[in-house]
Protein backbone atom coordinates (compact mmCIF):
# COMPACT_ATOMS: atom_id res chain seq x y z
CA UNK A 1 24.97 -7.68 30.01
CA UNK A 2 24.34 -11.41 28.90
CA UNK A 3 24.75 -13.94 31.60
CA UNK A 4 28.52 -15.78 31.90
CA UNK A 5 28.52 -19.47 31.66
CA UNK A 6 29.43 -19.92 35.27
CA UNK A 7 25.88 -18.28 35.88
CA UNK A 8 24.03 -20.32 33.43
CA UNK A 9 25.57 -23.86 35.17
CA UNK A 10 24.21 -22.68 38.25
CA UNK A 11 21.00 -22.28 37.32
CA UNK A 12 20.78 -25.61 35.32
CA UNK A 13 22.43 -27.01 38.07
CA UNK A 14 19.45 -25.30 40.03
CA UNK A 15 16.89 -26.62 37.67
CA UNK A 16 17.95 -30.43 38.28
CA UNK A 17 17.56 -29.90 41.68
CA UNK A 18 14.10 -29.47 42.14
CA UNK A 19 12.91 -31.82 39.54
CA UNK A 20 15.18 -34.06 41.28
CA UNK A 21 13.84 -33.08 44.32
CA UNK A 22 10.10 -34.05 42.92
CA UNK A 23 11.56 -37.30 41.72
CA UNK A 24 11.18 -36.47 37.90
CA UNK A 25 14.07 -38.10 36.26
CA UNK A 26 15.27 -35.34 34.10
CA UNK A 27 18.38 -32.98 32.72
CA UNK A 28 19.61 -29.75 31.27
CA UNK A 29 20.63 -30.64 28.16
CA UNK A 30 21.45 -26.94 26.42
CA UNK A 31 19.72 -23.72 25.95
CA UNK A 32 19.99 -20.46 24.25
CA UNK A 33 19.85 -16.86 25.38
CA UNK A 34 17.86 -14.69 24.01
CA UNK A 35 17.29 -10.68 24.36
CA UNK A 36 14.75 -10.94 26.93
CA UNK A 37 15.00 -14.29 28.33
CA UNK A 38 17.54 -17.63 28.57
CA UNK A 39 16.13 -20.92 27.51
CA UNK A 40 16.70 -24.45 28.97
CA UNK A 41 16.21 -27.70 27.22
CA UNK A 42 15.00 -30.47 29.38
CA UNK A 43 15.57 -33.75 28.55
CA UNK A 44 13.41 -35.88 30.57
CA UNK A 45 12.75 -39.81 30.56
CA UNK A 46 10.26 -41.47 28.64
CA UNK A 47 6.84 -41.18 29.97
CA UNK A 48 7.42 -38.49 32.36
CA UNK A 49 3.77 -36.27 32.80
CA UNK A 50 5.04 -32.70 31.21
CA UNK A 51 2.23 -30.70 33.13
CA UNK A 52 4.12 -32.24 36.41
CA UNK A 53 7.06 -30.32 35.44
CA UNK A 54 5.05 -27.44 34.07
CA UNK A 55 3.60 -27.62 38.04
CA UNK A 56 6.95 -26.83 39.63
CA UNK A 57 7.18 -23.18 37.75
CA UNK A 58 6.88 -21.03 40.93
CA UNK A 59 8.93 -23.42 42.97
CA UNK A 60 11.68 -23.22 40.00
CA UNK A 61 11.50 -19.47 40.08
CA UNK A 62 11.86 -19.37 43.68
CA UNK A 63 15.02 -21.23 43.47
CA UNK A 64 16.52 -19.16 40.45
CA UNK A 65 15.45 -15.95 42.17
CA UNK A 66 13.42 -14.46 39.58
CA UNK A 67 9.57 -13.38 39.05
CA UNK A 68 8.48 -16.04 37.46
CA UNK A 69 9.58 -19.04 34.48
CA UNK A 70 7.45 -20.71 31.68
CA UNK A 71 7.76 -24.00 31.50
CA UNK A 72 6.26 -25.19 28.32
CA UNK A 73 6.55 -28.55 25.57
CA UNK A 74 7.80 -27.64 22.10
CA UNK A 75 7.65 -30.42 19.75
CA UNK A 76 9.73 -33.28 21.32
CA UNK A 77 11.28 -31.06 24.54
CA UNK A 78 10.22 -29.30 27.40
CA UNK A 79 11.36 -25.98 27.59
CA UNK A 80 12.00 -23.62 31.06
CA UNK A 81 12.46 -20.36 30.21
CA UNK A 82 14.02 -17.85 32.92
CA UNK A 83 13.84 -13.78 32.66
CA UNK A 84 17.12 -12.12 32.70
CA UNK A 85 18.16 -8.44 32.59
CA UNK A 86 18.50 -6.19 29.31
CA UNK A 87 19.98 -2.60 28.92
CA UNK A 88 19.25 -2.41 25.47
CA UNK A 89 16.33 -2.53 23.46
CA UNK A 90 16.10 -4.23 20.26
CA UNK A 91 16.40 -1.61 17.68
CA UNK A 92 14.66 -1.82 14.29
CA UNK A 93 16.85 0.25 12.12
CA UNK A 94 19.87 -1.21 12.78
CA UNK A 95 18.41 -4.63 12.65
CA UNK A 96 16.75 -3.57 9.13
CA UNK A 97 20.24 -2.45 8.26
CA UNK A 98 21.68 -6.21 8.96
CA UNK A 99 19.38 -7.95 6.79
CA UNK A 100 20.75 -8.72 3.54
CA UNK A 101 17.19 -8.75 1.91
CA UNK A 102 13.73 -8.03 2.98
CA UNK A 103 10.76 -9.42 1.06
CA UNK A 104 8.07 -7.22 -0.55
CA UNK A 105 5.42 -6.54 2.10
CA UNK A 106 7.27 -8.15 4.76
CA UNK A 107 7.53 -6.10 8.54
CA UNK A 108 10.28 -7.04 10.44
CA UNK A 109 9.28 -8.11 14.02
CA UNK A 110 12.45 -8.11 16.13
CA UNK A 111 14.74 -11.29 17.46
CA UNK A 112 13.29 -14.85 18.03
CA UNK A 113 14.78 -16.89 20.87
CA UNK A 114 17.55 -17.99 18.91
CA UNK A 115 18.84 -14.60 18.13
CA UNK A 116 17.98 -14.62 14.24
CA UNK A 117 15.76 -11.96 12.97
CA UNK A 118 12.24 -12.71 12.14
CA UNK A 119 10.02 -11.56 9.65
CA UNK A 120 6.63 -11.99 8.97
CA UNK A 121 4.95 -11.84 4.91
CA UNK A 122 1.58 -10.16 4.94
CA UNK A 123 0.51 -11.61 1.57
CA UNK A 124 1.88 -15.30 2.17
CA UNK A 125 -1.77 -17.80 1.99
CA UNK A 126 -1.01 -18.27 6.13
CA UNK A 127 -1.11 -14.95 7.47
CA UNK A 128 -2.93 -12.27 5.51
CA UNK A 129 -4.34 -10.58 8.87
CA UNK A 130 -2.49 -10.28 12.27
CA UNK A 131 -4.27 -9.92 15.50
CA UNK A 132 -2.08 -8.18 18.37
CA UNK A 133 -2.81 -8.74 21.88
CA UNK A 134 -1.50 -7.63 24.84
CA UNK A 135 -2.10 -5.81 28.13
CA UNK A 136 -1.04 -1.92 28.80
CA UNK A 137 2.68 -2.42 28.72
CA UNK A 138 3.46 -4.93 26.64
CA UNK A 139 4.09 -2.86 23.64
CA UNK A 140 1.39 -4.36 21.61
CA UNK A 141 0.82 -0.91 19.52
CA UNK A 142 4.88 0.03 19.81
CA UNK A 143 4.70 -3.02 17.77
CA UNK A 144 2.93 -2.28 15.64
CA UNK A 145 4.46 1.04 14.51
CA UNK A 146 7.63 -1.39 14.32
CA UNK A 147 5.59 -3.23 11.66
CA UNK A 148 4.02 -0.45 9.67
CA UNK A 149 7.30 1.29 9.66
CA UNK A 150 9.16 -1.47 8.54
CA UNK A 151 7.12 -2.40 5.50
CA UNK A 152 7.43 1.35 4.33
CA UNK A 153 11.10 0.79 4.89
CA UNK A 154 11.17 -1.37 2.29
CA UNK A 155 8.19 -1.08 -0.18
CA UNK A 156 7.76 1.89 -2.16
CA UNK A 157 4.19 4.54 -1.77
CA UNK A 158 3.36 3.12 -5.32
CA UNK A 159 3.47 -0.60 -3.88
CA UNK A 160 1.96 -0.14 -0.20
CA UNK A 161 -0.28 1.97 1.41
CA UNK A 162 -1.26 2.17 5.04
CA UNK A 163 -4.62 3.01 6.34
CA UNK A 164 -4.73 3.77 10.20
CA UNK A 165 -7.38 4.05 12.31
CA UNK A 166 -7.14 4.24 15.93
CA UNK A 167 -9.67 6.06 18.33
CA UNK A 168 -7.65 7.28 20.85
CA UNK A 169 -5.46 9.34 18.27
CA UNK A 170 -1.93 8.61 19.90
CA UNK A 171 -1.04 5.25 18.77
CA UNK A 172 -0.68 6.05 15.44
CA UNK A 173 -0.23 9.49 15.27
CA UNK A 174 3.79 9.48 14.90
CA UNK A 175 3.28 7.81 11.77
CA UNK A 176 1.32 10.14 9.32
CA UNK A 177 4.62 11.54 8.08
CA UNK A 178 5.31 8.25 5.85
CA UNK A 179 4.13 9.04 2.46
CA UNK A 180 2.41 5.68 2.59
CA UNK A 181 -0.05 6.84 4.54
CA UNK A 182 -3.54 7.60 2.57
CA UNK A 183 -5.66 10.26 4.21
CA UNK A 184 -5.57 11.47 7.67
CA UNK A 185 -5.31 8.98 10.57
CA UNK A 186 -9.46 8.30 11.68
CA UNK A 187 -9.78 8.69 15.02
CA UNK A 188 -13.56 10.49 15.20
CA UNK A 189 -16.71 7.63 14.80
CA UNK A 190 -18.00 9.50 11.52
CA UNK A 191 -14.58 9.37 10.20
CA UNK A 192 -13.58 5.50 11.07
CA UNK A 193 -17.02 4.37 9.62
CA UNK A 194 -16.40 6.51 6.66
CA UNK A 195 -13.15 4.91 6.23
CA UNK A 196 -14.56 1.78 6.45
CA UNK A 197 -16.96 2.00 3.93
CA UNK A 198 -14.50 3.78 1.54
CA UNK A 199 -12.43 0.04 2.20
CA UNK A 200 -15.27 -2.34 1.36
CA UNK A 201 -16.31 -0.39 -1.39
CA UNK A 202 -12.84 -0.75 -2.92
CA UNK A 203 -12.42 -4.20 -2.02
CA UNK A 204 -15.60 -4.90 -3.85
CA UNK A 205 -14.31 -2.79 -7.05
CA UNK A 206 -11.17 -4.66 -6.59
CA UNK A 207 -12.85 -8.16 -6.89
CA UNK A 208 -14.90 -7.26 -9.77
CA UNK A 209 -11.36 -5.84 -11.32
CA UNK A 210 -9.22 -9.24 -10.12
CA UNK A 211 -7.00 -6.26 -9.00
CA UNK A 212 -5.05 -6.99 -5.62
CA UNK A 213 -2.27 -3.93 -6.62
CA UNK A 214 -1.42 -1.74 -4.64
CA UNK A 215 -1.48 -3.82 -1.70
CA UNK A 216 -3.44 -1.96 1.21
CA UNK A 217 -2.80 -2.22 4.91
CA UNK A 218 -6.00 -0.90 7.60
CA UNK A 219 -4.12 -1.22 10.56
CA UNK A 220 -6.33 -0.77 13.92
CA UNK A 221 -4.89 0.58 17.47
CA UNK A 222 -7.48 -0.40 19.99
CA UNK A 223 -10.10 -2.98 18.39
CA UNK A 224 -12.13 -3.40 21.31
CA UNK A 225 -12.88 0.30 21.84
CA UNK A 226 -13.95 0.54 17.90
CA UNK A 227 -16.22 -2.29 18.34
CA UNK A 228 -17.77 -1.05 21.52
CA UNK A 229 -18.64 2.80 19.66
CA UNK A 230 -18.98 1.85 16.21
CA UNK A 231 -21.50 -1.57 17.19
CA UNK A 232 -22.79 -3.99 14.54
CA UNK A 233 -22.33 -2.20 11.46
CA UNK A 234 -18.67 -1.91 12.49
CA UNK A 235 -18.38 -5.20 13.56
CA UNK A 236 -19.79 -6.27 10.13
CA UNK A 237 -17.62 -4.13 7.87
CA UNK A 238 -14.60 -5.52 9.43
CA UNK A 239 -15.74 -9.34 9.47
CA UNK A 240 -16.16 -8.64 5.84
CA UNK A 241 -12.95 -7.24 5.13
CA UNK A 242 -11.07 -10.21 7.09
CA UNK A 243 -13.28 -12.54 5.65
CA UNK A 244 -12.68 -11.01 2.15
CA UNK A 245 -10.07 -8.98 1.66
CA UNK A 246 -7.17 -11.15 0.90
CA UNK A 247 -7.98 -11.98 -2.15
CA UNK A 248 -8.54 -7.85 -3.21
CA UNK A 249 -4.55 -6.88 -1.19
CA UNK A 250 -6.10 -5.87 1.79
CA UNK A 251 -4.57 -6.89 5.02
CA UNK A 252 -5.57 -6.16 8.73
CA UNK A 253 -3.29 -5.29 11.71
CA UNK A 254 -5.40 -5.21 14.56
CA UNK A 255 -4.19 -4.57 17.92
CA UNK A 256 -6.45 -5.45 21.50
CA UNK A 257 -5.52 -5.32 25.04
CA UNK A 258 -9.22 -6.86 25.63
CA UNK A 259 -9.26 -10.30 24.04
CA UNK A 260 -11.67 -11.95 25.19
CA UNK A 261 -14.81 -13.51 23.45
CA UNK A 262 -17.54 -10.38 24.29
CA UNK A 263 -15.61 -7.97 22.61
CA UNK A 264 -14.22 -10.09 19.74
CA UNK A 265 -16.65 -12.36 17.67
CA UNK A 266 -15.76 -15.30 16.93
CA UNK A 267 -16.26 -14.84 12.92
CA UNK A 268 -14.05 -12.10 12.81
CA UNK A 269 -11.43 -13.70 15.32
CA UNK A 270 -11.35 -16.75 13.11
CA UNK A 271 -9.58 -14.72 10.39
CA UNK A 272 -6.78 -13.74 12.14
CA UNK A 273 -4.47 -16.86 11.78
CA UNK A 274 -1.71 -15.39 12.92
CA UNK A 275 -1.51 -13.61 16.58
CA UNK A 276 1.32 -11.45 18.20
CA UNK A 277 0.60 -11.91 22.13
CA UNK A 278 2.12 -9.83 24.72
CA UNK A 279 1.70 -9.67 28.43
CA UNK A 280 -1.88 -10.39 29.87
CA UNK A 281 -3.61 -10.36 32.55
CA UNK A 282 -4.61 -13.92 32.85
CA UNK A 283 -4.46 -17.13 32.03
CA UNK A 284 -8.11 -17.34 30.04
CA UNK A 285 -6.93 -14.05 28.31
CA UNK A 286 -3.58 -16.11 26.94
CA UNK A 287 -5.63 -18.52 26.16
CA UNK A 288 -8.13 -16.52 24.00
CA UNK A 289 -5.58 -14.24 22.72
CA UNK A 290 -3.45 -16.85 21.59
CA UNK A 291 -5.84 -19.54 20.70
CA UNK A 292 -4.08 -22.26 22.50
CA UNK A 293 -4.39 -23.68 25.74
CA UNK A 294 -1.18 -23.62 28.08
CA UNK A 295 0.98 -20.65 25.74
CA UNK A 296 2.28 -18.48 29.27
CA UNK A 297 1.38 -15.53 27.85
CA UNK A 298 -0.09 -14.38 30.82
CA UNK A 299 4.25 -15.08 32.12
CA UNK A 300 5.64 -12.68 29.22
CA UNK A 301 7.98 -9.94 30.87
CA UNK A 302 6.15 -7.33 28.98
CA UNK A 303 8.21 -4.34 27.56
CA UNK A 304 8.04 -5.96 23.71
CA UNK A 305 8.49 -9.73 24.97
CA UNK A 306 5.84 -11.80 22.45
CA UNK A 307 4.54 -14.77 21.45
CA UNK A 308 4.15 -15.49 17.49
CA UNK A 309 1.68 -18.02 17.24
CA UNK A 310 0.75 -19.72 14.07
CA UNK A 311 -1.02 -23.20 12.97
CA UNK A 312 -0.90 -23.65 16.88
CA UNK A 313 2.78 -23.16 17.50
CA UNK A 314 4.47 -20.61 19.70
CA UNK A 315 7.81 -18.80 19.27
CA UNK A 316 8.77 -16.24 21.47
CA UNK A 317 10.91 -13.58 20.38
CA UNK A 318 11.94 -9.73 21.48
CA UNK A 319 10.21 -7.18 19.43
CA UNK A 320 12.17 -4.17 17.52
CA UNK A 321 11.79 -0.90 19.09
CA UNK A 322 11.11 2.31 17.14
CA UNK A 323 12.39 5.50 18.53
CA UNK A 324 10.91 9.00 17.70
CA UNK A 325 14.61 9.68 16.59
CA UNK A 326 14.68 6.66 14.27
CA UNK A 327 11.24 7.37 12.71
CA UNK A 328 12.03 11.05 11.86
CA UNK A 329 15.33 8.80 9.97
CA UNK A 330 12.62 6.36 7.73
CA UNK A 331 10.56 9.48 6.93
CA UNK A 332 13.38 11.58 5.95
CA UNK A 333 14.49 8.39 3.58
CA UNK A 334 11.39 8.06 2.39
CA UNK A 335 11.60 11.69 1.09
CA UNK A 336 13.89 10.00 -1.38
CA UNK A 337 11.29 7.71 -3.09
């Protein structure tokens, strides 16, 4: 049930309080709510210190009577933003169904903070790969089903296909009925290195070719653990494909609930310009997952509640869920192609 107004003047009311308390001359000017979370606008005075507000977090939570709050600067504003309860998830096929158009190879990510849906295009120059972070919980590779499933929702087998690897064989698994999929879903070591291979080898033929058709997705449940068994050569195949592999149609989704700088090199962690954070552990995990200082990652509810971060700016939003119900629905559709 989203929160009456009554409720949300009390708790700016709330929020002026302690800042006034702490002598920081400053106001609720607004806010939205969002799926997962309501957002306050502070206005504050010239020259007021915007880590001294950011300080008062667990004293502002304390007086709201909630977990926690992220209190973070946005362009010109400082924003507090304050958990609040949700029945229902965000569901991707009924948000897919609300969208007058969808881009080719575009996955559909959920609901930003403002409510609006919010897409992200694998081919445009800023993305091409997408790291996803996130601790046990946060729905990093539910996520990333949401995105797989969502660009074979709307891009034909001829235009798109998916390669998945994933080591522990259950992240992906639920997929390998979309007719997008190429091959069998590489979970063993012979079979992910042989997959590999196969993927710079066509890359390479693709360069030589200037072909970049079909465009070819190698999404990756569980980076860290492939780096860890596969070692260098691993390491090195992948650097070369995100490195690479734009230029031949070949994308990366890779998903990690270990970002930190041992298991992730920085070559290949350079190539990810955009990153889909979840819930961590820590502050120096947000920090490395996200690739900005100060994102309160490591304040995210969990449970599909992200960060988008790109060129250095955040946006939170509430990811789409994919039921096994739902996913039976795209594969049956996609029976139609």
């Amino acid at each position: 049930m989203a929160p009456d107004r009554q409720m949300l003047e009390t708790q700016a009311n709330q929020i002026e309080s302690v800042l006034a308390h702490h002598r920081i001359a400053a106001y609720v000017a607004g806010g939205v709510v969002a799926p997962r979370f309501i957002q306050f606008q502070i206005v504050a005075n010239m020259g007021t210190r915007v880590n001294k507000v950011a300080s008062l977090a667990e004293e502002i939570a304390l007086a709201l009577g909630c977990r926690t709050v992220r209190v973070y600067r946005q362009q010109n504003h400082i924003h507090v933003e304050v958990p609040h309860q949700t029945n229902a998830p965000v569901r991707l096929l009924p948000l897919c169904q609300g969208l007058a158009t969808v881009p080719p190879f575009t996955a559909v990510l959920g609901l930003e903070e403002s409510g609006a849906p919010l897409l992200l295009r694998l081919i445009a120059a800023d993305v091409c790969h997408v790291l996803v972070a996130g601790t046990t919980g946060s729905g990093k590779t539910a996520l990333a089903r949401t995105m797989l499933a969502s660009l074979a929702l709307h891009n034909s087998p001829d235009q798109l296909h998916l390669i998945l690897i994933d080591p522990k064989g259950r992240g992906f698994a639920p997929l390998r009925g979309l007719p997008h999929v190429q091959g069998e879903v590489a979970q063993s070591n012979e079979a992910m290195l042989t997959q590999l291979r196969a993927l710079v080898q066509t890359m390479e033929e693709r360069d030589r070719a200037a072909v970049s058709r079909p465009v070819l997705v190698v999404a990756v449940d569980e980076l860290a653990d492939l780096l860890q068994t596969g070692g260098k050569s691993v390491e090195a195949m992948l650097t070369r494909l995100a490195q690479r592999g734009r230029e031949a149609g070949i994308h990366l989704l890779a998903c990690t609930q270990k970002p930190t700088a041992s298991l992730i090199g920085g070559a290949m962690k350079a190539n990810f310009p955009v990153r889909l954070v979840g819930a961590v552990a820590s502050r120096d995990e947000a920090r490395f997952a996200s690739g900005i200082t100060a994102s309160g990652a490591e304040k995210l509810e969990g449970k599909g509640d992200f960060l988008l971060v790109a060129k250095s700016e955040p946006l939170r939003f509430q990811a789409a869920w994919l039921g096994a119900k739902d996913l039976r629905q795209i594969v049956e559709q996609m029976d139609k192609w």
